[in-house]
C-alpha atoms as a PDB file:
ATOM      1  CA  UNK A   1     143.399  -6.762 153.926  1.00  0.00           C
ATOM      2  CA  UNK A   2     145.124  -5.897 157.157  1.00  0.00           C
ATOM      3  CA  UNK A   3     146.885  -3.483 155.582  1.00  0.00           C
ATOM      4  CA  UNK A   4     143.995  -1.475 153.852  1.00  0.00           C
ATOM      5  CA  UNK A   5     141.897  -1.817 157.244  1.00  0.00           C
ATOM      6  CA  UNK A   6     145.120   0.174 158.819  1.00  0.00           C
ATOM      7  CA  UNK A   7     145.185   2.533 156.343  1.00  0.00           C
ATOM      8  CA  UNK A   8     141.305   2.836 156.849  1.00  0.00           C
ATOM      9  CA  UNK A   9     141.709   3.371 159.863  1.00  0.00           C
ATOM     10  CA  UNK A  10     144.100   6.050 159.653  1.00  0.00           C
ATOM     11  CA  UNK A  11     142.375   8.228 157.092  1.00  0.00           C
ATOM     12  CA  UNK A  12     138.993   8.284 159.104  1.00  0.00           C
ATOM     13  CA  UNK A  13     141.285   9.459 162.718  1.00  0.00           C
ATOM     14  CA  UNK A  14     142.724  12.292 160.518  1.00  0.00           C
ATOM     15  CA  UNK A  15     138.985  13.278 159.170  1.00  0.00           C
ATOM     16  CA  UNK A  16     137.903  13.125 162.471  1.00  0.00           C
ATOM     17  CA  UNK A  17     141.231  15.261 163.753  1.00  0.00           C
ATOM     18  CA  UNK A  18     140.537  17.528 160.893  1.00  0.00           C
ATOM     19  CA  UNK A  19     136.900  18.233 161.674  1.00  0.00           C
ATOM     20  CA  UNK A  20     137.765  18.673 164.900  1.00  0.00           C
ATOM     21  CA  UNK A  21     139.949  21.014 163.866  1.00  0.00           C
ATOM     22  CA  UNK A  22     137.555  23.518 162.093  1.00  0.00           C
ATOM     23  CA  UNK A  23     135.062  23.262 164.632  1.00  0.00           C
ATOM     24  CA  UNK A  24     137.401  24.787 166.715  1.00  0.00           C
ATOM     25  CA  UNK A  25     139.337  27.203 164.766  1.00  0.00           C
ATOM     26  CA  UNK A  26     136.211  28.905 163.046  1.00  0.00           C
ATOM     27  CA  UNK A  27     134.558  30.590 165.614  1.00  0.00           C
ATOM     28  CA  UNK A  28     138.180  32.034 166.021  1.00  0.00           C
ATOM     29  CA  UNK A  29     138.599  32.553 162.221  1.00  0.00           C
ATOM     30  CA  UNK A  30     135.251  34.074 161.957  1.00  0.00           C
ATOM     31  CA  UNK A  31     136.391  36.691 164.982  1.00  0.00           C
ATOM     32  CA  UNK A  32     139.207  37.498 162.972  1.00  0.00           C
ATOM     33  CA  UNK A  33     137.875  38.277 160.106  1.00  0.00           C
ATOM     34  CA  UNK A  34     135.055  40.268 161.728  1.00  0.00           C
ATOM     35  CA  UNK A  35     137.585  42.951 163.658  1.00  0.00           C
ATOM     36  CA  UNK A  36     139.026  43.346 160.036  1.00  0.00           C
ATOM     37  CA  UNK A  37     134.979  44.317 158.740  1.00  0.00           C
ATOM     38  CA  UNK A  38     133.027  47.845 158.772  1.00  0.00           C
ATOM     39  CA  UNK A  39     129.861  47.963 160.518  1.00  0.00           C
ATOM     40  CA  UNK A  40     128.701  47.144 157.285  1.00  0.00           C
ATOM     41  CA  UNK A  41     129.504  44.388 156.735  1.00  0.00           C
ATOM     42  CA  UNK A  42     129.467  42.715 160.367  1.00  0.00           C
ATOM     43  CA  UNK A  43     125.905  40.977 159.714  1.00  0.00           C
ATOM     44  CA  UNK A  44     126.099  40.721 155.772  1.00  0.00           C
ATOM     45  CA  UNK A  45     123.855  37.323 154.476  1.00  0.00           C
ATOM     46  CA  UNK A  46     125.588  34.739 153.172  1.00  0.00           C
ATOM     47  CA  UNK A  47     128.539  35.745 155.906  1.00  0.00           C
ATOM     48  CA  UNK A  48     131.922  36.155 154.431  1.00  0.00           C
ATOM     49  CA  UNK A  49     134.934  35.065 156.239  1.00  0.00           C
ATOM     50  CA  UNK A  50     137.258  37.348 153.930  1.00  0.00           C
ATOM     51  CA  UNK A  51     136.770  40.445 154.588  1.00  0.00           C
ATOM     52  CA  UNK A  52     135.516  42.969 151.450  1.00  0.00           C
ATOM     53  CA  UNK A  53     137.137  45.801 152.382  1.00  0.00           C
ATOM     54  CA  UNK A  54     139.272  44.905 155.653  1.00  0.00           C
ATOM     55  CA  UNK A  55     140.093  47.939 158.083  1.00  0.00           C
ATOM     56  CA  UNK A  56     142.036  49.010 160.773  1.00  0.00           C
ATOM     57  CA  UNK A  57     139.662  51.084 162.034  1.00  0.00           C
ATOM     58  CA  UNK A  58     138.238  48.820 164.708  1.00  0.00           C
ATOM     59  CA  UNK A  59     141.725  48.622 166.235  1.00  0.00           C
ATOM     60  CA  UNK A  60     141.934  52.108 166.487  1.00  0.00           C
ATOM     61  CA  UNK A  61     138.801  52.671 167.713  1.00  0.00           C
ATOM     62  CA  UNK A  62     138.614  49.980 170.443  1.00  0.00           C
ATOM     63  CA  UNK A  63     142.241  50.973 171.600  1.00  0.00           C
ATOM     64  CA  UNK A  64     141.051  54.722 171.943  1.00  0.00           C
ATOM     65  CA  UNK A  65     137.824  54.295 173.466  1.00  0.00           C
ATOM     66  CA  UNK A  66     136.957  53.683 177.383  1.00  0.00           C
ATOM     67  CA  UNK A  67     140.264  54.120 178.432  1.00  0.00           C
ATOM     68  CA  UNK A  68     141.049  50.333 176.442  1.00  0.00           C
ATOM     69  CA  UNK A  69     144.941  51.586 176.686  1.00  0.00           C
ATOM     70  CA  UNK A  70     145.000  51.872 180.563  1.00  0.00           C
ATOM     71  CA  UNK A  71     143.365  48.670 181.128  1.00  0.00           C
ATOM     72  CA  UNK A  72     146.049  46.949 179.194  1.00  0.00           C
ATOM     73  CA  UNK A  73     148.668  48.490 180.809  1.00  0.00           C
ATOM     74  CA  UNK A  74     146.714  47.414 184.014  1.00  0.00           C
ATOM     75  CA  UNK A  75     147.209  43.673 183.125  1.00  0.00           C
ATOM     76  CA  UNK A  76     150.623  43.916 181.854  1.00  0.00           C
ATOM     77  CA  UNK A  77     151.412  45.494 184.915  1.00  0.00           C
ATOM     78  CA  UNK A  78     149.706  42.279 186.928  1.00  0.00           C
ATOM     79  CA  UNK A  79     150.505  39.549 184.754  1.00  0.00           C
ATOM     80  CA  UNK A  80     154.425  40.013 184.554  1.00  0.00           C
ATOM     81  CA  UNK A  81     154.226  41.188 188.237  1.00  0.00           C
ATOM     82  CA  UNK A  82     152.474  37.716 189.522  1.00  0.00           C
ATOM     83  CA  UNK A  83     154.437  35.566 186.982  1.00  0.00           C
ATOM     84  CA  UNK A  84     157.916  36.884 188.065  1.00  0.00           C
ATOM     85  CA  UNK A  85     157.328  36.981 191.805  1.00  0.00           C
ATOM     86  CA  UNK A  86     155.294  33.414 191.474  1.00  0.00           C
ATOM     87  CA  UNK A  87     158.574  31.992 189.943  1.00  0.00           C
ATOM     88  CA  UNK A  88     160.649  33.331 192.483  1.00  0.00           C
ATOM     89  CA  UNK A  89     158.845  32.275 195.947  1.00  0.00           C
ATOM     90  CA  UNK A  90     157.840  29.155 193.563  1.00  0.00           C
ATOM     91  CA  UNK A  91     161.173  28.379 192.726  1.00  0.00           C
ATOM     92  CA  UNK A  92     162.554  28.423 196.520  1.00  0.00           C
ATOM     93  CA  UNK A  93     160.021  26.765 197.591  1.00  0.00           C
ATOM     94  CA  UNK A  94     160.405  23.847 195.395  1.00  0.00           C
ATOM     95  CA  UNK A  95     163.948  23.519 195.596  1.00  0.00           C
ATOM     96  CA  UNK A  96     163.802  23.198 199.509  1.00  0.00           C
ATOM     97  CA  UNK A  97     161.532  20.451 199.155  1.00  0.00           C
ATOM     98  CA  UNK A  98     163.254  18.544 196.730  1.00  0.00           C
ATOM     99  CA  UNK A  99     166.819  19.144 197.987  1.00  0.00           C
ATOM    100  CA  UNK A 100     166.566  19.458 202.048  1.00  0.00           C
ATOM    101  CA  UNK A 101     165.495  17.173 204.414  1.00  0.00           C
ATOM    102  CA  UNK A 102     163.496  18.651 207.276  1.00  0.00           C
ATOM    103  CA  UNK A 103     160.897  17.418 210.219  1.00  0.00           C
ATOM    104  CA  UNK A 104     157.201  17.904 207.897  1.00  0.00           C
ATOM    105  CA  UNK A 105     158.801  17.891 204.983  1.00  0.00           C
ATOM    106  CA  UNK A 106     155.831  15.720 203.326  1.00  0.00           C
ATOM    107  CA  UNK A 107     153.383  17.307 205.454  1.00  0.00           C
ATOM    108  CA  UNK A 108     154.017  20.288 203.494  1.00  0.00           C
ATOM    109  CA  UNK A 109     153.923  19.205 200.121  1.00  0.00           C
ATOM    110  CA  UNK A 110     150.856  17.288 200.859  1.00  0.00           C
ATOM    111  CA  UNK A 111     149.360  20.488 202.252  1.00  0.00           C
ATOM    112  CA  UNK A 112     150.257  22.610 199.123  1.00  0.00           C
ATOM    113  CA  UNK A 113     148.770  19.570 196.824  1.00  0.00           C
ATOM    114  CA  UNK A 114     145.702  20.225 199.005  1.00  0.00           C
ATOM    115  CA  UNK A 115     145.009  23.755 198.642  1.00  0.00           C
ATOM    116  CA  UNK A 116     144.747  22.708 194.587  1.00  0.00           C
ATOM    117  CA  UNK A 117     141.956  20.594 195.211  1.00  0.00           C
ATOM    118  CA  UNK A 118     139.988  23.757 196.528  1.00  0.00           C
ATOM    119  CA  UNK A 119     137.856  25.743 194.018  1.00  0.00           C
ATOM    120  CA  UNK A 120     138.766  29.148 193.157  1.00  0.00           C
ATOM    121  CA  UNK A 121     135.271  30.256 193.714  1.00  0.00           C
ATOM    122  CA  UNK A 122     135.239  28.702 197.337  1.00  0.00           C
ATOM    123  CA  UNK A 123     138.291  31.323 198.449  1.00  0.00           C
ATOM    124  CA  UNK A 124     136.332  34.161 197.130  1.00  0.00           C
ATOM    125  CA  UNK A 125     134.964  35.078 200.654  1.00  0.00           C
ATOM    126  CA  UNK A 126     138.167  34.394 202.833  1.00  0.00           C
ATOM    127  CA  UNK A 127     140.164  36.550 200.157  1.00  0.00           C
ATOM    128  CA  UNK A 128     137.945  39.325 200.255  1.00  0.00           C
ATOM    129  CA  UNK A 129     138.013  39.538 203.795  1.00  0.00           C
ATOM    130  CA  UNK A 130     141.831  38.898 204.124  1.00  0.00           C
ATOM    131  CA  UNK A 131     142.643  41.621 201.557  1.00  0.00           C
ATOM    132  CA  UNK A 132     139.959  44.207 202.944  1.00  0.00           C
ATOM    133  CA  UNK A 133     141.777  43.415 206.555  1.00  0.00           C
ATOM    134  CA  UNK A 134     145.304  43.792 205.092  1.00  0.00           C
ATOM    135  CA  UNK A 135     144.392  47.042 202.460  1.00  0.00           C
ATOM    136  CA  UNK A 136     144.907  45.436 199.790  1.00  0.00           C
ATOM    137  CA  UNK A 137     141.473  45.816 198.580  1.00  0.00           C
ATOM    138  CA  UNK A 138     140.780  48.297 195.238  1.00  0.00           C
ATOM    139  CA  UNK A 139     144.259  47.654 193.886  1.00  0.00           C
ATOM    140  CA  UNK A 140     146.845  46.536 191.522  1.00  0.00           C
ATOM    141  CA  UNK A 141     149.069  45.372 194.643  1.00  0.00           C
ATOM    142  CA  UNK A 142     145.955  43.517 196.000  1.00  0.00           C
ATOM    143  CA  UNK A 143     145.219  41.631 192.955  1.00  0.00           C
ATOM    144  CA  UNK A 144     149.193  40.593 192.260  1.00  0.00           C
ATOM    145  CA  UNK A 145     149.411  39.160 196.072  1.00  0.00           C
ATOM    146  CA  UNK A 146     146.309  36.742 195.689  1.00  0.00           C
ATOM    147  CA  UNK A 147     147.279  35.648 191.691  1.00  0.00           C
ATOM    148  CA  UNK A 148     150.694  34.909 193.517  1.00  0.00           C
ATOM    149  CA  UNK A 149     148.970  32.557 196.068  1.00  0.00           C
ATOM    150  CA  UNK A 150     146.862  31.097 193.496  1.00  0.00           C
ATOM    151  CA  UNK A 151     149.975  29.949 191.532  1.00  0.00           C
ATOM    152  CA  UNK A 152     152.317  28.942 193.717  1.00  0.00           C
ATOM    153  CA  UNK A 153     151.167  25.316 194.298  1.00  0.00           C
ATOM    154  CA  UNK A 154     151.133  24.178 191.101  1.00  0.00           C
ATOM    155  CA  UNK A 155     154.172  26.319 190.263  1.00  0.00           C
ATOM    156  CA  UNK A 156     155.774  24.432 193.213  1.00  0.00           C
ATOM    157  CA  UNK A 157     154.134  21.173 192.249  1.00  0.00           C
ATOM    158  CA  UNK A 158     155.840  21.243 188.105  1.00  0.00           C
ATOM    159  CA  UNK A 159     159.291  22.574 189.478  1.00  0.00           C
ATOM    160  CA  UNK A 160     159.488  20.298 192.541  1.00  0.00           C
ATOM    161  CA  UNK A 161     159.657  17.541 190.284  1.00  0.00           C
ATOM    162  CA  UNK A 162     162.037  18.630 187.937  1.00  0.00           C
ATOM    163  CA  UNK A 163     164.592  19.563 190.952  1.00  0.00           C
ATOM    164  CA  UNK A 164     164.514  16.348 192.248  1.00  0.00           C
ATOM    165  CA  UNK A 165     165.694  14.981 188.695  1.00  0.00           C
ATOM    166  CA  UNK A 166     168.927  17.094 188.796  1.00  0.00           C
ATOM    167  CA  UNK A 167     172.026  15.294 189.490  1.00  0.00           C
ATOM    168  CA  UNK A 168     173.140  15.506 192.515  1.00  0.00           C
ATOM    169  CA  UNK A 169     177.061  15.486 192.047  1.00  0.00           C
ATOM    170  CA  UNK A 170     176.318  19.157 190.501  1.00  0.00           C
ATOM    171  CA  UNK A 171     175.955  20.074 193.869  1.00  0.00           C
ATOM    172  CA  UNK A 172     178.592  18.365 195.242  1.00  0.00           C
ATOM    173  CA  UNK A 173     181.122  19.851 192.824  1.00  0.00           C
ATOM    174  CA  UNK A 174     180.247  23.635 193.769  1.00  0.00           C
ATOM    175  CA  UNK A 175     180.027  23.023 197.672  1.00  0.00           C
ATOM    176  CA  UNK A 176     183.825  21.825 197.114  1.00  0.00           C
ATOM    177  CA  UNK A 177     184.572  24.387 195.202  1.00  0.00           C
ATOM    178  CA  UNK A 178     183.315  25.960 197.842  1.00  0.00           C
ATOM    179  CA  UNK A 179     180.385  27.400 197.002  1.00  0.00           C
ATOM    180  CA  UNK A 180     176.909  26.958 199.433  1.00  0.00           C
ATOM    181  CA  UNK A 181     173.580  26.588 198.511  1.00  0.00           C
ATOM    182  CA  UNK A 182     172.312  29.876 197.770  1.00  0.00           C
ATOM    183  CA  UNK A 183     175.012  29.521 194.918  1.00  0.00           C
ATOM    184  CA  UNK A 184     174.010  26.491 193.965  1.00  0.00           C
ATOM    185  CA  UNK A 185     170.319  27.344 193.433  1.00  0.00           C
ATOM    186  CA  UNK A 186     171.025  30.600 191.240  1.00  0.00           C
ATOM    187  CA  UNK A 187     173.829  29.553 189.623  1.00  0.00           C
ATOM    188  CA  UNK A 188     173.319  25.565 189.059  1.00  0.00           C
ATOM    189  CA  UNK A 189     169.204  24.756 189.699  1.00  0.00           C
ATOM    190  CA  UNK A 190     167.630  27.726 187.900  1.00  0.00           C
ATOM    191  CA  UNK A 191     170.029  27.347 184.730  1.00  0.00           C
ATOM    192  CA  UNK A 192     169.352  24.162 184.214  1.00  0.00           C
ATOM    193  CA  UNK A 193     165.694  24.223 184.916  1.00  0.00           C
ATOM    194  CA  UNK A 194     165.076  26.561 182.053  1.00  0.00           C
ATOM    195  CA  UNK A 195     162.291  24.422 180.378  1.00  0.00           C
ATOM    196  CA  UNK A 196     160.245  23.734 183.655  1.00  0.00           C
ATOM    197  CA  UNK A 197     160.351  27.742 184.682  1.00  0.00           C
ATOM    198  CA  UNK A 198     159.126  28.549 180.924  1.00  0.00           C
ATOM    199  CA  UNK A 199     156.720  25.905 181.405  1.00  0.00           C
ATOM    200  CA  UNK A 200     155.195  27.884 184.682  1.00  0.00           C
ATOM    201  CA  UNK A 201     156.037  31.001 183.122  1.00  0.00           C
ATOM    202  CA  UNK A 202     153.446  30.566 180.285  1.00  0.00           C
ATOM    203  CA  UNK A 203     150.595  28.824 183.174  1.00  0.00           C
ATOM    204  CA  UNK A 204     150.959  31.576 185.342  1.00  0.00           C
ATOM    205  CA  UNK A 205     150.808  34.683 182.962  1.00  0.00           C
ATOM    206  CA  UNK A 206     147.894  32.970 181.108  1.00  0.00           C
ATOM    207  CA  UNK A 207     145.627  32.399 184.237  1.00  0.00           C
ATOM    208  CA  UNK A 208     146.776  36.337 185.618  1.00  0.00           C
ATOM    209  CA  UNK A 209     145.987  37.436 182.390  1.00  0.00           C
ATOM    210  CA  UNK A 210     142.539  36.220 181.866  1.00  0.00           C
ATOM    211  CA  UNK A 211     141.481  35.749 185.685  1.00  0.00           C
ATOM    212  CA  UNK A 212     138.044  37.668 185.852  1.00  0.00           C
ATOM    213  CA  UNK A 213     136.067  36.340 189.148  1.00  0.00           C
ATOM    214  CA  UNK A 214     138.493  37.644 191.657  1.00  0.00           C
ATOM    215  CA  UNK A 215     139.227  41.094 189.786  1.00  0.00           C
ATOM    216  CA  UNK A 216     135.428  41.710 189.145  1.00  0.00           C
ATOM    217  CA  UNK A 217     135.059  41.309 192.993  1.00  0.00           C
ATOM    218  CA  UNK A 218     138.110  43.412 194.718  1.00  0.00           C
ATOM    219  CA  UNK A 219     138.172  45.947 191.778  1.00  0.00           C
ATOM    220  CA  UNK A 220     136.125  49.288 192.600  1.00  0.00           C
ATOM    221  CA  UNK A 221     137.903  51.899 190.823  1.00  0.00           C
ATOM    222  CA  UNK A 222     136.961  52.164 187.016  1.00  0.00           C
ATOM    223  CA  UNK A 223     140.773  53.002 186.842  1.00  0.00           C
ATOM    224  CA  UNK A 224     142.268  50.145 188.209  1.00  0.00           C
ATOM    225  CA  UNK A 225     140.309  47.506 185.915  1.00  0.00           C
ATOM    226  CA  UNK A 226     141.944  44.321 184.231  1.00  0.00           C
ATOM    227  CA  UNK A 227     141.502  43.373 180.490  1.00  0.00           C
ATOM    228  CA  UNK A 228     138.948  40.566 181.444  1.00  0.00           C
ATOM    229  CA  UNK A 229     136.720  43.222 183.805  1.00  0.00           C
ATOM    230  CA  UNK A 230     137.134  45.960 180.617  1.00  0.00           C
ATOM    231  CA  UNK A 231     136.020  43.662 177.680  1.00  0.00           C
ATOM    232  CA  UNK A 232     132.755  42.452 179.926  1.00  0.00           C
ATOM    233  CA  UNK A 233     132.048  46.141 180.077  1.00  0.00           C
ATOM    234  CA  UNK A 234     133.125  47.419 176.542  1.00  0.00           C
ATOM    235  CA  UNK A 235     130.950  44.412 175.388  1.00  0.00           C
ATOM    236  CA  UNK A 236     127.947  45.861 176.935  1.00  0.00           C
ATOM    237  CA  UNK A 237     128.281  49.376 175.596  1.00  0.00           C
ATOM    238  CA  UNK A 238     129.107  48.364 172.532  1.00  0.00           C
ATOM    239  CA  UNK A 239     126.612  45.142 171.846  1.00  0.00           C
ATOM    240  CA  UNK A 240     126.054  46.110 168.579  1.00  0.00           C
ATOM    241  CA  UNK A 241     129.228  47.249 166.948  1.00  0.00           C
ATOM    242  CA  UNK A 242     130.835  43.081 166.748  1.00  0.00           C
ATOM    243  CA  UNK A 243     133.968  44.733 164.591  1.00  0.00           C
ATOM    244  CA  UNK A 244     134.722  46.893 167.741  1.00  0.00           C
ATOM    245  CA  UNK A 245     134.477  43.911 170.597  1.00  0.00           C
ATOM    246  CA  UNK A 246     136.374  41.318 168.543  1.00  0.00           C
ATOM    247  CA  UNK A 247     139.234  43.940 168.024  1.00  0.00           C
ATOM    248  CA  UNK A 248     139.297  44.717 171.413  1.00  0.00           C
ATOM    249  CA  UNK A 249     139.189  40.466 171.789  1.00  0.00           C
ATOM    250  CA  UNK A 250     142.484  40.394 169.651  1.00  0.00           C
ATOM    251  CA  UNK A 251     144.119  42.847 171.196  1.00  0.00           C
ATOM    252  CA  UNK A 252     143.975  41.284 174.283  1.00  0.00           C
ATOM    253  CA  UNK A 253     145.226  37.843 173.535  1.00  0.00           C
ATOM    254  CA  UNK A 254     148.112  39.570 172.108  1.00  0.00           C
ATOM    255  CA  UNK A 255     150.637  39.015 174.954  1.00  0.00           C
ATOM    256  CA  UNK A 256     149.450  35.408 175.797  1.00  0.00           C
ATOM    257  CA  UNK A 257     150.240  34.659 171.866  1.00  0.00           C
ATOM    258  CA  UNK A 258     153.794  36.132 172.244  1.00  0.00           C
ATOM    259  CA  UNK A 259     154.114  34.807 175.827  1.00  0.00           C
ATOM    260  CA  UNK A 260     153.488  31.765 174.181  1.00  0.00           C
ATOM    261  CA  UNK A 261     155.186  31.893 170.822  1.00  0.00           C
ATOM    262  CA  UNK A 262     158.611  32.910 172.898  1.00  0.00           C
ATOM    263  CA  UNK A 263     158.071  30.521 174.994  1.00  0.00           C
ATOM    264  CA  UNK A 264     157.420  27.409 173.330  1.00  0.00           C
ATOM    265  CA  UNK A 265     160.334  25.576 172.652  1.00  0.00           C
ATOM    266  CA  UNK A 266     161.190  25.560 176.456  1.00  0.00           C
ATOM    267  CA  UNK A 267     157.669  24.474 177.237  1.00  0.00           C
ATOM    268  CA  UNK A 268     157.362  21.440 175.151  1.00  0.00           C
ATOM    269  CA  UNK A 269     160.752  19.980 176.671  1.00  0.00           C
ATOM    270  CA  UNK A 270     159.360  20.966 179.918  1.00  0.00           C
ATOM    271  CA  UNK A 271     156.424  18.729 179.572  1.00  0.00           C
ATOM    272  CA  UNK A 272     158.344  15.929 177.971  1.00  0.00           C
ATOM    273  CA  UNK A 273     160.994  16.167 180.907  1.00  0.00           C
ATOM    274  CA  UNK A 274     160.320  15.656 185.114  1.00  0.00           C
ATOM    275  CA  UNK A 275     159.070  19.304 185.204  1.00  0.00           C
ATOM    276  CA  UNK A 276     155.208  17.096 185.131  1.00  0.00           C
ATOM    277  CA  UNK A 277     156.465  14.643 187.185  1.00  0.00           C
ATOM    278  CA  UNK A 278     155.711  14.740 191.476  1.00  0.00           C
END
């Protein structure tokens, strides 16, 4: 009896999981399979989630049209820009605080676990006005500079504790071999913390890649817009043609997927290691 009550059990978590499942992954599945369809055949009744006759077309279309190409580029451009400079100011940062022992130390980290208790929305203002001061307002530059400073706490946060886990006769081995810390960080830390800097890697590309509130607000020039900004727009002149908006939608998840794909092997050790651990 215990037995079948276990197995019971089991099989109604894994129709639950299941169900779950498909709520989740249709609406996906269904925008799939509707920036394969014709204009056609977007609003067809009963719905189909197999295209009839699937096309390329939309692809083409949305990648040609309103200058799709040059806001891509736009948050390529961004995105890698903010995820490697994040990393690197990141990376120093954490490794001073887990490795040297200065007057504030604490203070510090306490202060940088602080500012991620603040809502985005809340810095809109102050950002504005700091990046209209500095110039940095209306471009790529601007936009890179504030994703940086959005990242680096938790960025510092993830690889702070995974520093602190490496052993410390490492160290000891290169300053006799007379090496000095500089070495030691490029050479020894950043080797070895492969899985934690994937980890960030894939956090701070994602949240470059889709950030819309600050982009809307500091990007004037048509020119200089981000994926997020573009599809908001290219939605709204094209409300009608679906096939065209959810191609433009797949297009632009496109580098997070291979960001992520890459990337995954090192992530999952990450967050199974003391790259989640403070």
């Amino acid at each position: 009896m215990r037995h079948r009550r276990f197995r019971l059990s089991h099989l109604l978590l894994y129709a639950l999981l299941t169900t779950g499942s498909l709520v989740m992954v249709t609406p996906f599945l269904d925008m799939i399979s509707t920036a394969f369809k014709s204009q056609t055949y977007v609003l067809e009744v009963p719905p189909t989630l197999i295209p009839r006759e699937p096309t390329l077309q939309n692809f083409v279309d949305a990648w040609q049209s309103n200058h799709f190409a040059l806001f891509f580029r736009n948050s390529l451009v961004v995105a890698v820009s903010t995820t490697v400079l994040s990393l690197l100011v990141s990376a120093m940062l954490a490794y001073g605080l887990a490795r040297f022992e200065f007057p504030g130390k604490n203070l510090v980290f306490y202060a940088i676990l602080l500012t991620m208790m603040i809502p985005s929305l809340m810095l809109i203002i102050p950002q504005f006005m700091l990046a209209k001061t500095l110039g940095l307002r209306n471009s790529l530059t601007g936009l890179v500079l504030v994703y940086t400073a959005m990242n680096i706490p938790l960025n510092t946060f993830l690889l702070r504790g995974f520093f602190e886990e490496l052993p410390r006769e490492l160290e000891e081995a290169v300053l006799i071999d007379g090496g000095g810390h500089f070495t030691i960080f490029t050479r020894m830390a950043l080797p070895l913390s492969t899985p934690a800097l994937a980890t960030v890697a894939i956090f701070t590309f994602l949240a470059a890649w889709d950030e819309f509130t600050w982009a809307l607000t500091a990007i004037d020039d048509a020119t200089k817009r981000t994926l997020p900004v573009a599809i908001a727009t290219f939605q709204g002149e094209h409300l009608t043609q679906w096939g065209l908006v959810f191609a433009a939608s797949l297009v632009a998840i496109l580098p997070v997927i291979i960001v992520f794909v890459t990337l995954q092997r090192y992530f999952v050790k990450g967050l199974t290691s003391g790259a989640v651990r403070g």
